[in-house]
N, C-alpha and C. Protein backbone atom coordinates (compact mmCIF):
# COMPACT_ATOMS: atom_id res chain seq x y z
N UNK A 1 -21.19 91.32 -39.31
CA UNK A 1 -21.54 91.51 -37.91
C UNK A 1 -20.90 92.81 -37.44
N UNK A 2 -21.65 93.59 -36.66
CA UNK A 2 -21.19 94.81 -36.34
C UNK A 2 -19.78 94.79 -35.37
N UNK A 3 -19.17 95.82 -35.12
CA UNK A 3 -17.56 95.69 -34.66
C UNK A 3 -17.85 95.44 -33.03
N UNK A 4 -18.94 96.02 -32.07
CA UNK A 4 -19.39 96.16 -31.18
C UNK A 4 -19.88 94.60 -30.61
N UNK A 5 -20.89 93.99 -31.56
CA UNK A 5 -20.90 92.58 -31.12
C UNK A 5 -19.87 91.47 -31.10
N UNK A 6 -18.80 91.43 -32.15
CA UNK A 6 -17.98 90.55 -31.94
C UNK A 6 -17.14 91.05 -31.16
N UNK A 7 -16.64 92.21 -30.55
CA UNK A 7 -16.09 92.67 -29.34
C UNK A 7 -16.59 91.94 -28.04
N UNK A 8 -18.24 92.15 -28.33
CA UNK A 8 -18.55 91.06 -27.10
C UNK A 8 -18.69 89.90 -26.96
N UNK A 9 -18.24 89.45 -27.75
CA UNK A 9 -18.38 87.56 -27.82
C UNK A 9 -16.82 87.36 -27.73
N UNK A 10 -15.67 88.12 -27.93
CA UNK A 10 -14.55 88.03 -27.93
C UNK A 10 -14.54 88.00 -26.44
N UNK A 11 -14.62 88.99 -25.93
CA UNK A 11 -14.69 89.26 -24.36
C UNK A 11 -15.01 88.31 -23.24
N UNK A 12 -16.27 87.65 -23.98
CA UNK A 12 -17.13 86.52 -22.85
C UNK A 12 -15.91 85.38 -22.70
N UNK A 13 -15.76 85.01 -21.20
CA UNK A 13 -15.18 83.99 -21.14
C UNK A 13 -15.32 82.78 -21.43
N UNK A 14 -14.27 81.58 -22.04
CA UNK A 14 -14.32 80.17 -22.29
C UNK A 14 -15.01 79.49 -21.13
N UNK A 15 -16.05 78.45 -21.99
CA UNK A 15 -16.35 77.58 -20.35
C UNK A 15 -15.17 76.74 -20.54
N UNK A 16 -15.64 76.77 -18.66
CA UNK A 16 -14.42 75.55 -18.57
C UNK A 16 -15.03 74.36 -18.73
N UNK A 17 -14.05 73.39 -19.22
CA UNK A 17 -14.36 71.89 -19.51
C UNK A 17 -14.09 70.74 -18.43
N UNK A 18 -15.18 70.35 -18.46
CA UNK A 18 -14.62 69.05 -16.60
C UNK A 18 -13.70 68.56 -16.79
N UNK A 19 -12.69 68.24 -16.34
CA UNK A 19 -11.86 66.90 -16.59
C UNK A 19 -11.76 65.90 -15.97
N UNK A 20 -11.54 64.58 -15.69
CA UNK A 20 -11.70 63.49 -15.03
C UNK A 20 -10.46 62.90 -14.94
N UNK A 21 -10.44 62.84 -13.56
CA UNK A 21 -9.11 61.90 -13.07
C UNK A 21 -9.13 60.64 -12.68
N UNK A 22 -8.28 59.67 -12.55
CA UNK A 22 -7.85 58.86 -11.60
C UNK A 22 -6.26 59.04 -10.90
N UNK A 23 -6.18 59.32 -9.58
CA UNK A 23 -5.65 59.94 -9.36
C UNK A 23 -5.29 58.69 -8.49
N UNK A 24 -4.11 58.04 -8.47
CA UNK A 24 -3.00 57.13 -8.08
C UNK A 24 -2.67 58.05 -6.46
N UNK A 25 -2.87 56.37 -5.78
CA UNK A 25 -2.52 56.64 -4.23
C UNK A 25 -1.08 57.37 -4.18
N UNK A 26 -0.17 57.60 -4.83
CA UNK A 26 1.20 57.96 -4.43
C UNK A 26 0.96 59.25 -5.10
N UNK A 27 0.05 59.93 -5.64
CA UNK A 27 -0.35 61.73 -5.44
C UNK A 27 -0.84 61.93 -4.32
N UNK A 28 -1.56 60.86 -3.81
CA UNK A 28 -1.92 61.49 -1.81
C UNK A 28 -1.11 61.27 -1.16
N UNK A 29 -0.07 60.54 -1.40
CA UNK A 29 0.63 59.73 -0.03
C UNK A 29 1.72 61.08 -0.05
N UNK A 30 2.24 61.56 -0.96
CA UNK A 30 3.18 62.32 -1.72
C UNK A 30 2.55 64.19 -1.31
N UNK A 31 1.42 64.03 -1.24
CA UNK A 31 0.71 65.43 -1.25
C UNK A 31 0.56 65.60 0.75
N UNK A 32 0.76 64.27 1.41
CA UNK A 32 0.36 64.26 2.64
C UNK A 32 2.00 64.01 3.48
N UNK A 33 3.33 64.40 2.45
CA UNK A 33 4.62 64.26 3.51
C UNK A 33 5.24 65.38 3.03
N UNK A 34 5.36 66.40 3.90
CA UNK A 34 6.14 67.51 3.30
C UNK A 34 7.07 67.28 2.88
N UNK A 35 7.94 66.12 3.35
CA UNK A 35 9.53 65.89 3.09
C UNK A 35 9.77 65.44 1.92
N UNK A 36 8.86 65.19 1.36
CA UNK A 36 9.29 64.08 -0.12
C UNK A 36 8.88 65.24 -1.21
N UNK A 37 9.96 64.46 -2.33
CA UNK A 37 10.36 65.62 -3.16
C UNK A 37 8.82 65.55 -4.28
N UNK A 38 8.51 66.59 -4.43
CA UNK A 38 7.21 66.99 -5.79
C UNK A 38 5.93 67.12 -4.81
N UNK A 39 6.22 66.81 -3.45
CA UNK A 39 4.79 67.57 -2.57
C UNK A 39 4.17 68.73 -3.11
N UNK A 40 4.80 70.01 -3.14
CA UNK A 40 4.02 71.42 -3.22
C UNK A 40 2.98 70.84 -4.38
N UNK A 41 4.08 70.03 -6.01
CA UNK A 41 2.73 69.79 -6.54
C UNK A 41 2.19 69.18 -6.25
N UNK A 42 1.98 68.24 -5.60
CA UNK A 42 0.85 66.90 -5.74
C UNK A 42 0.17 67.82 -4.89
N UNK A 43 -0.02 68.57 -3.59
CA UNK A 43 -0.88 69.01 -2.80
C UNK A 43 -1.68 69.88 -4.10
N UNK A 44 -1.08 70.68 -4.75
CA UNK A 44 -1.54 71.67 -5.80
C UNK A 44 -2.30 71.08 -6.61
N UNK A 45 -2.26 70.22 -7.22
CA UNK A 45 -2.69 69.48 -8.49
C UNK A 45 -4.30 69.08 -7.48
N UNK A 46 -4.62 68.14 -6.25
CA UNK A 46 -5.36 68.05 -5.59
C UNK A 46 -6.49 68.96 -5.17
N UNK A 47 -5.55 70.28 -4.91
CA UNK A 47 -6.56 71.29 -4.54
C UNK A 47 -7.42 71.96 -5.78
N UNK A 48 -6.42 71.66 -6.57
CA UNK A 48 -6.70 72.29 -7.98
C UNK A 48 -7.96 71.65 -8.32
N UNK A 49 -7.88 70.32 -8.28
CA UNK A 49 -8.78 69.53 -9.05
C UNK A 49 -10.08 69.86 -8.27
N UNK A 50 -10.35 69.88 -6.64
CA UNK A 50 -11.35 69.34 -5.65
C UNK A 50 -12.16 71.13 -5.79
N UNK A 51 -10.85 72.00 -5.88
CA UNK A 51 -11.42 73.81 -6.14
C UNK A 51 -12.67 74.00 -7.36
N UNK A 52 -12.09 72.84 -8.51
CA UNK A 52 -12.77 72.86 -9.70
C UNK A 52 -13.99 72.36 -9.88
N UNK A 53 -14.18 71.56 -9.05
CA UNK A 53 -14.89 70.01 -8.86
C UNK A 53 -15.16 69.06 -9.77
N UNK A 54 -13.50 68.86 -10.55
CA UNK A 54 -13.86 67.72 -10.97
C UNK A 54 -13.71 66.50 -11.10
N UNK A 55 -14.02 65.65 -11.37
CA UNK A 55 -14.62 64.31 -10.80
C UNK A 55 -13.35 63.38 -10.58
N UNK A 56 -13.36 62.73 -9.78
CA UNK A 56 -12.11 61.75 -9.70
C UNK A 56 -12.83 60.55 -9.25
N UNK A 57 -12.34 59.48 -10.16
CA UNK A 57 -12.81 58.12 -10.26
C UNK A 57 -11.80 57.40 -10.08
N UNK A 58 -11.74 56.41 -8.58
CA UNK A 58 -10.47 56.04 -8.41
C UNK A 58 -11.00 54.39 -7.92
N UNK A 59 -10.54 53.45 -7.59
CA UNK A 59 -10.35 52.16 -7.21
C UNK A 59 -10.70 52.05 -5.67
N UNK A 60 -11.26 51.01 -5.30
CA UNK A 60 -11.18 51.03 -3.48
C UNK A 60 -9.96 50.45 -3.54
N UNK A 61 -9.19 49.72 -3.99
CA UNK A 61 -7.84 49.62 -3.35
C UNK A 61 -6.50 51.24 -2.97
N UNK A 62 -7.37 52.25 -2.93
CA UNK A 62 -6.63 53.27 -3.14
C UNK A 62 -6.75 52.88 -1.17
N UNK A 63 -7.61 52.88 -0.68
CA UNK A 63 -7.89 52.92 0.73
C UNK A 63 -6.66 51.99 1.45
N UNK A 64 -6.43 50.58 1.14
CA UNK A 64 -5.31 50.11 1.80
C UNK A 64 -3.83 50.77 1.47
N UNK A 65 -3.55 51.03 0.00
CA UNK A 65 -2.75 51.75 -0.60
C UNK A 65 -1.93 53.36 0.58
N UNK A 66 -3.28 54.04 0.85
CA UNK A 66 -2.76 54.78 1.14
C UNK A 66 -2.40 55.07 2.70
N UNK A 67 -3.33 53.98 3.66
CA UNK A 67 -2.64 53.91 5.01
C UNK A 67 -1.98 52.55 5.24
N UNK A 68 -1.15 52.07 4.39
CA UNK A 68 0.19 51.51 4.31
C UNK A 68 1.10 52.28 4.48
N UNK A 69 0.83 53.07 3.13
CA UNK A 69 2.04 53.96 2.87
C UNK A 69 2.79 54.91 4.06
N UNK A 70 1.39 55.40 4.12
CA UNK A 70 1.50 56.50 5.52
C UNK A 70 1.39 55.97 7.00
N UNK A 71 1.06 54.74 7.47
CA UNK A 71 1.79 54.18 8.39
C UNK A 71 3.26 53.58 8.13
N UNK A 72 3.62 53.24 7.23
CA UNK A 72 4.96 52.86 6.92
C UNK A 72 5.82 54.47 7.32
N UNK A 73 5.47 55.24 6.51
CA UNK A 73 6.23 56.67 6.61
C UNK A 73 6.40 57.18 8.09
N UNK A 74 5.02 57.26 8.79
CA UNK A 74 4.83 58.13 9.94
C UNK A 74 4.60 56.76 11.05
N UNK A 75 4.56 55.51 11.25
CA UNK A 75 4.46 54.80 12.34
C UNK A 75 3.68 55.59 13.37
N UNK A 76 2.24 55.61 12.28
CA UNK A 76 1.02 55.81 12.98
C UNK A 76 -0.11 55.24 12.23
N UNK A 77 -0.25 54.42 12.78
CA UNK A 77 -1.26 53.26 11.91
C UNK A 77 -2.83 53.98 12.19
N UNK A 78 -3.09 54.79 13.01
CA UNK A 78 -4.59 55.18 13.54
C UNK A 78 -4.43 56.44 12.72
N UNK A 79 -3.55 57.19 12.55
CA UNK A 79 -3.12 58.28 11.82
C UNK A 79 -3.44 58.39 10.16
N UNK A 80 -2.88 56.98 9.83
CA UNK A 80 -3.12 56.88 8.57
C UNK A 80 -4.40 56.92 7.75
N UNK A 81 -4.84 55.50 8.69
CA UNK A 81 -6.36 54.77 8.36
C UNK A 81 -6.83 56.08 8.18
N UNK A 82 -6.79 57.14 9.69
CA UNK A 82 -7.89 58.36 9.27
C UNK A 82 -7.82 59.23 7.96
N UNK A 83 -6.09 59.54 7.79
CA UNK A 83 -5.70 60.17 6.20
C UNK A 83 -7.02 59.40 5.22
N UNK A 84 -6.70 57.94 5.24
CA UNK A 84 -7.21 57.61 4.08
C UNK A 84 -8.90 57.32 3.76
N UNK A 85 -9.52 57.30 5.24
CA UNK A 85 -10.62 57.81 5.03
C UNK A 85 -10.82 59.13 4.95
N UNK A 86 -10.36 60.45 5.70
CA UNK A 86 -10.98 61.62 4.68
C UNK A 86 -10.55 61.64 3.12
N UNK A 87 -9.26 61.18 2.77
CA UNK A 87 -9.17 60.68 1.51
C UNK A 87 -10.54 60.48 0.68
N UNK A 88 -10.98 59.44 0.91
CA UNK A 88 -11.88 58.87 0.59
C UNK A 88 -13.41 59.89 0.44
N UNK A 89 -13.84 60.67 1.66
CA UNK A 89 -14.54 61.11 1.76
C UNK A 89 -14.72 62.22 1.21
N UNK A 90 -13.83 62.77 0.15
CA UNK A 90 -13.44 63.96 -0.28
C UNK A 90 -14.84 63.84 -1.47
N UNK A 91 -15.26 65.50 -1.40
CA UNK A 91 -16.39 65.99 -2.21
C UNK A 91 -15.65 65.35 -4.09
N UNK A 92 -16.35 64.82 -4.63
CA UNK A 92 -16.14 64.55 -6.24
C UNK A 92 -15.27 63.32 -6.64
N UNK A 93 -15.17 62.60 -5.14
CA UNK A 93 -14.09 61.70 -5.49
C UNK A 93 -15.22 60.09 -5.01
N UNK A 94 -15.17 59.49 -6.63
CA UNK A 94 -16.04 58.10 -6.62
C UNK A 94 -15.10 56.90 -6.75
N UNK A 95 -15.74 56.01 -5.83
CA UNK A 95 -14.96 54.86 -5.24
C UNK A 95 -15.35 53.57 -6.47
N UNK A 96 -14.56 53.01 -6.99
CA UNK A 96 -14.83 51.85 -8.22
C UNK A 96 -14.87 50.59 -7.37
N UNK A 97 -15.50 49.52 -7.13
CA UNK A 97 -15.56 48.05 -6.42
C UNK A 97 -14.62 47.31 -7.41
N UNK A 98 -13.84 46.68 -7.13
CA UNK A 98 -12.90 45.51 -8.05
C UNK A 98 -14.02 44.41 -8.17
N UNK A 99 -14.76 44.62 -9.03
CA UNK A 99 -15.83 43.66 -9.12
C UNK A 99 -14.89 42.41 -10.40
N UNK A 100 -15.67 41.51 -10.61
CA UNK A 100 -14.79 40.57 -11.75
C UNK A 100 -14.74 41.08 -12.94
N UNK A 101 -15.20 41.87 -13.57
CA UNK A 101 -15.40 42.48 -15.07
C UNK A 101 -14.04 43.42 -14.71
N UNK A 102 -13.54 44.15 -13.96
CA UNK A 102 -12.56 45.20 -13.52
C UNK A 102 -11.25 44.28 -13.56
N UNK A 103 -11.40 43.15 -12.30
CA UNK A 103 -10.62 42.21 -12.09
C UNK A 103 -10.00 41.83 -13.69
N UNK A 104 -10.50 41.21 -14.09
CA UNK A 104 -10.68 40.69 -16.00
C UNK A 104 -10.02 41.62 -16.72
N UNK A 105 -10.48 43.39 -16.56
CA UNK A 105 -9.97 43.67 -17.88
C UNK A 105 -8.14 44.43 -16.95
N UNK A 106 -8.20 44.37 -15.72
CA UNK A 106 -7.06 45.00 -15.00
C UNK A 106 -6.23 43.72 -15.51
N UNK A 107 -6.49 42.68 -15.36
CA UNK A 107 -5.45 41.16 -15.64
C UNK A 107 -5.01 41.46 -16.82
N UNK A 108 -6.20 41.56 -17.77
CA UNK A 108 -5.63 41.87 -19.24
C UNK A 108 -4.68 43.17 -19.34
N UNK A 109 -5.13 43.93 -19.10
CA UNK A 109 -3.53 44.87 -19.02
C UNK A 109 -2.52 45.27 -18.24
N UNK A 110 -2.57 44.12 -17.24
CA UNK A 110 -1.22 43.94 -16.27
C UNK A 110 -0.33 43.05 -17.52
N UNK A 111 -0.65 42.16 -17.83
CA UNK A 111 0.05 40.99 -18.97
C UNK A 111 -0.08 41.71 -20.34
N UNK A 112 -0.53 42.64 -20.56
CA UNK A 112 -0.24 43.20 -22.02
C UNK A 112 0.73 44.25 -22.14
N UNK A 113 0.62 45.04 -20.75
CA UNK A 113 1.61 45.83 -20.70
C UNK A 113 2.30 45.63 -19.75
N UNK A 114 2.35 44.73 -19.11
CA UNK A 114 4.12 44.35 -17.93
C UNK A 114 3.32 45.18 -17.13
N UNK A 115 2.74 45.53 -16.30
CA UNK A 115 2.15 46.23 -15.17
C UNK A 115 2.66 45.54 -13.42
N UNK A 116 2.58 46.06 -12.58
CA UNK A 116 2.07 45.73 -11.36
C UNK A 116 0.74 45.55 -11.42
N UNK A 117 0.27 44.62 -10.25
CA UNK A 117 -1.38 44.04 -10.19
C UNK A 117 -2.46 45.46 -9.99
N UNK A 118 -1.58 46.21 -8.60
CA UNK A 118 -2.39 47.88 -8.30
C UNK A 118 -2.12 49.12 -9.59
N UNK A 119 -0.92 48.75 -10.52
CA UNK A 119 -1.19 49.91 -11.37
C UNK A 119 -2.45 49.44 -12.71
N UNK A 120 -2.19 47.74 -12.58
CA UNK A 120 -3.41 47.70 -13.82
C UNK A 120 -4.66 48.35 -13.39
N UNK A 121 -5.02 47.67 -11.59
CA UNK A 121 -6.09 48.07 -11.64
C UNK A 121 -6.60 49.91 -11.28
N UNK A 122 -5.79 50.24 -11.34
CA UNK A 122 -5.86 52.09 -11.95
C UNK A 122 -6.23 52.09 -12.95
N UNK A 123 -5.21 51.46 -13.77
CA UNK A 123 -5.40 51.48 -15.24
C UNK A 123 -6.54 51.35 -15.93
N UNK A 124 -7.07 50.15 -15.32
CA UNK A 124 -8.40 49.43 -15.68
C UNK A 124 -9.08 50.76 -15.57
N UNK A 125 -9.66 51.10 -14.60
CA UNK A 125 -10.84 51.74 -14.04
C UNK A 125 -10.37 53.39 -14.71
N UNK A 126 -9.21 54.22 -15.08
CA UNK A 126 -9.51 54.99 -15.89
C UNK A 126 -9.50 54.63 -17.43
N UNK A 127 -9.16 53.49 -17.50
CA UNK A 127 -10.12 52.94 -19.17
C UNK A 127 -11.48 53.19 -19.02
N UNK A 128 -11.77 52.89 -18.60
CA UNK A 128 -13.51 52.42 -18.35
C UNK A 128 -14.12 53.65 -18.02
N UNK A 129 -13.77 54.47 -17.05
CA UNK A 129 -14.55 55.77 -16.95
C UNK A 129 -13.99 57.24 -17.91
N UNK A 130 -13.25 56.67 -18.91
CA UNK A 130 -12.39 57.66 -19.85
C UNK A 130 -11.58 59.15 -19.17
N UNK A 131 -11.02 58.45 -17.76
CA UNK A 131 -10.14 59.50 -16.92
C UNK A 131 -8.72 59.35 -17.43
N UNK A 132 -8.00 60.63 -16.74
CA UNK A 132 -6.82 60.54 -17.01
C UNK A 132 -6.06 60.47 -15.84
N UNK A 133 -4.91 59.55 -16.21
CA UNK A 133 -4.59 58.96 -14.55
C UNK A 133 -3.09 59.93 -14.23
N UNK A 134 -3.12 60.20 -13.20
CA UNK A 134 -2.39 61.47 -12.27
C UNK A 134 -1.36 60.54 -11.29
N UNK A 135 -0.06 60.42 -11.51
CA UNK A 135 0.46 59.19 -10.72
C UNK A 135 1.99 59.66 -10.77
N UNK A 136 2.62 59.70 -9.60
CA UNK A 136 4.18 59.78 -8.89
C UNK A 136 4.48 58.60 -9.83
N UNK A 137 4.23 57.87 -9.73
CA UNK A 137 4.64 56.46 -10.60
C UNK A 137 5.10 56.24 -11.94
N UNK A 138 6.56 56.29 -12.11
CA UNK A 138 6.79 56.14 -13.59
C UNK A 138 6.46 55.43 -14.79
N UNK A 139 6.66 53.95 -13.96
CA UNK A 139 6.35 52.96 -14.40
C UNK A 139 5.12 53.15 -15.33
N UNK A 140 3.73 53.25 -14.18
CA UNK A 140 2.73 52.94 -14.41
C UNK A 140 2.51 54.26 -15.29
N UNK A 141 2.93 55.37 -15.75
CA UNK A 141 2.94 56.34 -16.42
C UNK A 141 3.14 56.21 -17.83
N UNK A 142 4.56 55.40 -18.27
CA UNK A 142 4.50 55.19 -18.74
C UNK A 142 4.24 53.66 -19.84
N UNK A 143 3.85 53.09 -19.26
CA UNK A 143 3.00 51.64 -19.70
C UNK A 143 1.93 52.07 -19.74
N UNK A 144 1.27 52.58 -18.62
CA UNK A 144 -0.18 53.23 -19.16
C UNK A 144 -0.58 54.09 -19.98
N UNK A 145 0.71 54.65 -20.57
CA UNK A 145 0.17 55.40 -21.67
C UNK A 145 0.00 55.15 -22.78
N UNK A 146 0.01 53.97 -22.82
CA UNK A 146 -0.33 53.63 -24.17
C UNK A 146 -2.02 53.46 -24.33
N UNK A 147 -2.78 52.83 -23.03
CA UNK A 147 -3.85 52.63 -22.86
C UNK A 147 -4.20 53.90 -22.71
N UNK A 148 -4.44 55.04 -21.81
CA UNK A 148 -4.84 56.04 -21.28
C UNK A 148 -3.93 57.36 -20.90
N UNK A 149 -4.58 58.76 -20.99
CA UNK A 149 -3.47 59.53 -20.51
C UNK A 149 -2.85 59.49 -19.41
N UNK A 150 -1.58 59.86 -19.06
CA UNK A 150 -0.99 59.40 -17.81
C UNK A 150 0.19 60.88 -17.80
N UNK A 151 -0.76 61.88 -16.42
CA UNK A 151 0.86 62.77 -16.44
C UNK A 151 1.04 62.36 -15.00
N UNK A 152 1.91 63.35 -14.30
CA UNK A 152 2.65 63.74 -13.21
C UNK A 152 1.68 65.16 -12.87
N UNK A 153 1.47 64.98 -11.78
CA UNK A 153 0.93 66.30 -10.71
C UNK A 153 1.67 67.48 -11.97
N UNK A 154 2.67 67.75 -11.87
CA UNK A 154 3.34 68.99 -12.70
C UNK A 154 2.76 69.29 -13.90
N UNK A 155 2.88 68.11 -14.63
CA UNK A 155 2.16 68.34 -16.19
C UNK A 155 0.60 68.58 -16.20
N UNK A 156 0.03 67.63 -15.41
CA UNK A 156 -1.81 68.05 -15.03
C UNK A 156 -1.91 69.43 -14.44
N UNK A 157 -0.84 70.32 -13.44
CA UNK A 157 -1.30 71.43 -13.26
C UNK A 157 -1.05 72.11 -14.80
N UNK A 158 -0.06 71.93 -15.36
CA UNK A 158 0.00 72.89 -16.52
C UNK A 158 -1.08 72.37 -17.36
N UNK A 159 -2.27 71.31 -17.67
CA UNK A 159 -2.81 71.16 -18.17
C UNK A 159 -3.97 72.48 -17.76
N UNK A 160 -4.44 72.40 -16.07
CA UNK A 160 -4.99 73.04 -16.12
C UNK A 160 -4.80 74.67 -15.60
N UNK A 161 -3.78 75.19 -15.86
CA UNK A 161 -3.18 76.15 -16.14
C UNK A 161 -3.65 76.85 -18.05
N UNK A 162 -3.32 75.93 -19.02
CA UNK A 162 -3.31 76.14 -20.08
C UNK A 162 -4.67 76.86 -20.66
């Protein structure tokens, strides 16, 4: 091949590859309080993902999840609810129903791996849609990793940094 053409195939840029999240209520709750420590990333990792557009497949229990949290924090319960509906409403981000098949296989890996009931059902639902789950949460980070990938806002930006 002449020196001129593989110059230009060297040159052309990599496509980028989608990646798929499930992205654990305590990266929004965390991305939405300046005061708490690993904000800059979780806001980053968020923008990063929604800039890219790619897909985040998350649980409807993310919705009570996250105006708890943030009425607990800010003792603004009308405040929250609204957080967690634009939450919700965000471009690329699909809502999973805890239907009984979800229910079923979240049970099965709350009791296989020692889980909480809300990290199985994360868990569950990035089994099933082959995402990788994005979570403040140690715990569920690491128990879930045995099932599915599991970083921290920090490590997913350097993923997509890399």
């Amino acid at each position: 091949m002449p020196a001129r053409k593989r110059a230009a195939r060297a040159s052309r840029p990599k496509p980028r590859v989608a990646l798929r999240y499930t992205v654990d209520a305590s990266v929004f709750v965390n991305a939405f309080n300046p005061h708490e420590d690993g904000h800059a990333a979780s806001l980053q990792i968020l923008s990063a993902i929604q800039k890219r557009g790619d897909p985040v497949i998350v649980p409807t229990l993310i919705v009570p999840e996250i105006s708890a949290a943030v009425a607990r924090a800010t003792d603004d319960s009308a405040g929250a609810v609204r957080y967690a509906l634009a939450t919700i409403a965000l471009p690329h981000l699909t809502l999973v129903s805890l239907t009984a098949a979800v229910a079923r296989q979240a049970s099965d890996l709350a009791a296989a791996h020692r889980l909480r009931g809300a990290d199985a059902v994360y868990l569950a639902v990035a089994r099933r849609y082959g995402t990788t789950i994005v979570s403040r949460d140690e715990e569920q980070r690491s128990r879930g990793g045995a099932v599915v990938g599991c970083r921290t806002p920090e490590e997913a930006l350097r993923v997509l940094d890399a």
